[in-house]
C-alpha atoms as a PDB file:
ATOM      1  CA  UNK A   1      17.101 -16.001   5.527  1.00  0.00           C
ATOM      2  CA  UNK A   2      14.099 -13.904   6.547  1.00  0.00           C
ATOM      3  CA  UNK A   3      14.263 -10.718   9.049  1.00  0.00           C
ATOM      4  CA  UNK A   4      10.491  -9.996  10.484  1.00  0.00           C
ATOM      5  CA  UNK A   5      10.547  -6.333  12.537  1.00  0.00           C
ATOM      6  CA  UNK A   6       7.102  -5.941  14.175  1.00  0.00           C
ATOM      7  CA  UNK A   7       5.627  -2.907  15.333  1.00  0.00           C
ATOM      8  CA  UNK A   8       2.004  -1.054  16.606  1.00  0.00           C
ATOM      9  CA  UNK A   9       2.250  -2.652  20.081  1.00  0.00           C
ATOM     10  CA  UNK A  10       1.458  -0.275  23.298  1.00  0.00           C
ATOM     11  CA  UNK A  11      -0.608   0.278  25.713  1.00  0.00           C
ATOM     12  CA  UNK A  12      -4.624   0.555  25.717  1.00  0.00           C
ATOM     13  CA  UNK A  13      -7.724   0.306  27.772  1.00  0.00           C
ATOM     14  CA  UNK A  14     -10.008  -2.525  27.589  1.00  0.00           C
ATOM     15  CA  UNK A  15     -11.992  -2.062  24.778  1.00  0.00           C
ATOM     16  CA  UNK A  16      -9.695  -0.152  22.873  1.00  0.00           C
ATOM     17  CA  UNK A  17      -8.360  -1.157  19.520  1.00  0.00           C
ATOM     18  CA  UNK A  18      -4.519  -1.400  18.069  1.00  0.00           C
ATOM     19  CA  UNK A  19      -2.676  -2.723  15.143  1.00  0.00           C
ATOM     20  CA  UNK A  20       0.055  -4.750  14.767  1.00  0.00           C
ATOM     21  CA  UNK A  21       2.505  -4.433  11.710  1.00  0.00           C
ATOM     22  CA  UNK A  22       5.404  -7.298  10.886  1.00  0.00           C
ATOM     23  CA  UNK A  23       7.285  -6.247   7.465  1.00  0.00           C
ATOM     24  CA  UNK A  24       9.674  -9.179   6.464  1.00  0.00           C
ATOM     25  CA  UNK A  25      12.642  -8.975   4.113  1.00  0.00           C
ATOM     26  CA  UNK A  26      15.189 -11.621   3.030  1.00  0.00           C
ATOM     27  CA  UNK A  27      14.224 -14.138   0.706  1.00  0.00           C
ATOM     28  CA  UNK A  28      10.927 -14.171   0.896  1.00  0.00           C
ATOM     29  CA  UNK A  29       8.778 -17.676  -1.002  1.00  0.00           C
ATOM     30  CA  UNK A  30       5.340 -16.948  -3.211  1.00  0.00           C
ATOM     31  CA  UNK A  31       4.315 -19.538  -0.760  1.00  0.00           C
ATOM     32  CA  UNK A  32       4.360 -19.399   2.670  1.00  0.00           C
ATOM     33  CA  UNK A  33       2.172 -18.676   5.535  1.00  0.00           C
ATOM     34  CA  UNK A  34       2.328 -15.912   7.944  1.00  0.00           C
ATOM     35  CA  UNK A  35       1.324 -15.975  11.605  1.00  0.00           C
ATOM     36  CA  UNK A  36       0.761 -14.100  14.774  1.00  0.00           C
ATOM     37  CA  UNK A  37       1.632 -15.719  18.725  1.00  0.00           C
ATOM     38  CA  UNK A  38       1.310 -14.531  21.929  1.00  0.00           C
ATOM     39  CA  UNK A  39       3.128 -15.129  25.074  1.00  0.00           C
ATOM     40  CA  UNK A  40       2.010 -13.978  28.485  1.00  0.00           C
ATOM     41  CA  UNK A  41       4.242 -14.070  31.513  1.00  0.00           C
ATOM     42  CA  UNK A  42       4.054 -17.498  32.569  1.00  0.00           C
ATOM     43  CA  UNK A  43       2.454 -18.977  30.102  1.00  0.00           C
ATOM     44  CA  UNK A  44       3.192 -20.611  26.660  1.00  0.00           C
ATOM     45  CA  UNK A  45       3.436 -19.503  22.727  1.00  0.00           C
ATOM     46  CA  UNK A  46       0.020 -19.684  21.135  1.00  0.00           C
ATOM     47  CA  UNK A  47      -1.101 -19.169  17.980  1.00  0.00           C
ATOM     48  CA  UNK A  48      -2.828 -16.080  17.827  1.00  0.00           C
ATOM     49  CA  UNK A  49      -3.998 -15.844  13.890  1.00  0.00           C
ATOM     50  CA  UNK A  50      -2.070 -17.037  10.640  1.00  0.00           C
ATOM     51  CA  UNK A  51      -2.672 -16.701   7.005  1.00  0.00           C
ATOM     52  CA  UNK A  52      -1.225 -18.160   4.115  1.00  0.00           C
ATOM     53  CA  UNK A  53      -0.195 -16.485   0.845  1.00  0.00           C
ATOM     54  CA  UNK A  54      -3.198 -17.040  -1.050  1.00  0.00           C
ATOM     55  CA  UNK A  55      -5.217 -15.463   1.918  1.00  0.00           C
ATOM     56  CA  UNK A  56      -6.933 -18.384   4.275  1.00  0.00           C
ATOM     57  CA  UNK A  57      -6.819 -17.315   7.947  1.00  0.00           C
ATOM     58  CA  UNK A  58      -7.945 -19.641  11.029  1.00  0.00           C
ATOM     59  CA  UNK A  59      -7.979 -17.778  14.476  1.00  0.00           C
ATOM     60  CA  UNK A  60      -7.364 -19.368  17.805  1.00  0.00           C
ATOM     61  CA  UNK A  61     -11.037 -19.296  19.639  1.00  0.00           C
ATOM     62  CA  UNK A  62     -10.475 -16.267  21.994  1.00  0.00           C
ATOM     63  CA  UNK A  63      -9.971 -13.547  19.258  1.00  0.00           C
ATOM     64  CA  UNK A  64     -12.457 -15.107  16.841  1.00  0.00           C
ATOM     65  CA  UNK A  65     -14.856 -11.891  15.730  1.00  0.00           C
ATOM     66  CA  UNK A  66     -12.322  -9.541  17.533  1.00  0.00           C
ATOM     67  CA  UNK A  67      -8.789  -9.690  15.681  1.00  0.00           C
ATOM     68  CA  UNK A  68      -8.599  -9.559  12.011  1.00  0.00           C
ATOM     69  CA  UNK A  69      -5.127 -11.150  10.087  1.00  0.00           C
ATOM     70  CA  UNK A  70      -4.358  -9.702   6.506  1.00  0.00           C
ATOM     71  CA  UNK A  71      -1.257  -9.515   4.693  1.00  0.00           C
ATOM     72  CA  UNK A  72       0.224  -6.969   1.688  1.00  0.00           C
ATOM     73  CA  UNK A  73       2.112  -9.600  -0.043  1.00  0.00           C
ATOM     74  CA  UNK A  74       3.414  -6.748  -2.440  1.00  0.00           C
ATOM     75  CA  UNK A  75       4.930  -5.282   0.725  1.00  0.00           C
ATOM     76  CA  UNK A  76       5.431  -8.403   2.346  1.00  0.00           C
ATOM     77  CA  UNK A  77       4.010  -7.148   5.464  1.00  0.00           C
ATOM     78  CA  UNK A  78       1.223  -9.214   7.629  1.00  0.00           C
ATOM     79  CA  UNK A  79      -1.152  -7.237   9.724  1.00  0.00           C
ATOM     80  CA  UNK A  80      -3.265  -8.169  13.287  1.00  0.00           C
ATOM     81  CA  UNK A  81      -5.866  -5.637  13.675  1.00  0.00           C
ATOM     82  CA  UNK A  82      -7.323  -6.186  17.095  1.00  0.00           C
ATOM     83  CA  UNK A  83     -10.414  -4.497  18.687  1.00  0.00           C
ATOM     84  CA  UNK A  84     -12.233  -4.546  21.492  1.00  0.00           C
ATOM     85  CA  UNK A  85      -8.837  -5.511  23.243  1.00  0.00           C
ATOM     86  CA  UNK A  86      -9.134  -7.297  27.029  1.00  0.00           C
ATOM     87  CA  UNK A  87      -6.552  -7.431  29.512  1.00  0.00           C
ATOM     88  CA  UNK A  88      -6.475 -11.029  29.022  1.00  0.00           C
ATOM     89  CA  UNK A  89      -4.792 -10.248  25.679  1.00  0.00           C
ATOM     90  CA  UNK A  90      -2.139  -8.629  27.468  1.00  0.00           C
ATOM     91  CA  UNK A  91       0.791 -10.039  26.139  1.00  0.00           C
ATOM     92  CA  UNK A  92       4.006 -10.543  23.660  1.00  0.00           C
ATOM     93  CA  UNK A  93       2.938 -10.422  20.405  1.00  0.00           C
ATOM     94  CA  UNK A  94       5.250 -12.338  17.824  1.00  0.00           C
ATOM     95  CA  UNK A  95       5.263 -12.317  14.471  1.00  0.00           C
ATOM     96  CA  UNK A  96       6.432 -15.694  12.378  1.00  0.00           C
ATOM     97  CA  UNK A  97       7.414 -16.742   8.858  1.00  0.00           C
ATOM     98  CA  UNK A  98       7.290 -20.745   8.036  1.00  0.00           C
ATOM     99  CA  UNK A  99       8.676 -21.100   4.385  1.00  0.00           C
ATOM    100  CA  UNK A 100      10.277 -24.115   2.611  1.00  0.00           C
ATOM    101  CA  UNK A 101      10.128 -25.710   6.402  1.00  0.00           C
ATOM    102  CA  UNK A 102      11.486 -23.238   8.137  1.00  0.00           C
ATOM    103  CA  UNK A 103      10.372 -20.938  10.851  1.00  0.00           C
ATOM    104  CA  UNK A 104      11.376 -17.427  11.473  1.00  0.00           C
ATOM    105  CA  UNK A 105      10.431 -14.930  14.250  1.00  0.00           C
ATOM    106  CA  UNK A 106      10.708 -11.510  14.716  1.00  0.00           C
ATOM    107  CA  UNK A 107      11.527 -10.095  18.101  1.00  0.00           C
ATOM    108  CA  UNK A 108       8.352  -9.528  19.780  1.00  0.00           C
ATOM    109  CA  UNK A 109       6.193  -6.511  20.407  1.00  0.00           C
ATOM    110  CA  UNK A 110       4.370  -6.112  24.083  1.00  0.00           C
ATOM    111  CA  UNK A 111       0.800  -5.392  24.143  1.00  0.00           C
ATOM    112  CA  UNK A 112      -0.448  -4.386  27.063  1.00  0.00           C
ATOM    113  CA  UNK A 113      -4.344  -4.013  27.993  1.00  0.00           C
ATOM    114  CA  UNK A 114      -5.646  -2.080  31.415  1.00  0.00           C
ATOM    115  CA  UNK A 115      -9.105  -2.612  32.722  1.00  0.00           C
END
């Protein structure tokens, strides 16, 4: 079992910056791969930004050059540093854990971004 607690969420203005923490504990795999989604109201999941243990990233499109994934695998804590936030980002934020073919998510922290 793995237990992901995110934090950083809040509120900022357009243009602003914020960063999202997700420490997991449990049984945690050398191998794995570590991801951020978003869900706005009314809309589906999407993949937001992932990274695997031995650090490759890919982005979705709309935060490409604007949101940055890293992870502390010593801490085993994943990090989304956003900047130059839009309200369209406004959102959700989850954080997920897919090891040995499973997937585990924390509980979600809101995001929200005022023009």
């Amino acid at each position: 079992q793995v237990q992901l607690v995110e934090s950083g969420g809040g509120m900022v203005q357009a243009g602003g910056s914020l960063r999202l923490s997700c420490a997991a504990s449990g049984t945690i795999f050398r191998r794995n791969v570590m991801g951020w989604y978003r869900q706005a109201p009314g809309k589906q999941r999407e993949l937001v930004a992932a990274i695997t243990s031995f650090g490759s990233t890919n982005y979705a499109d709309s935060v490409k050059g604007r949101f940055t994934i890293s992870r502390d695998n010593a801490k085993n804590t994943v990090y989304l540093q956003m900047y130059n936030l839009k309200p369209e980002d406004t959102a959700v934020y989850y954080c997920k854990a897919s090891q040995n073919s499973i997937d585990y998510w924390g509980q979600g922290t809101q995001v929200t971004v005022s023009s």
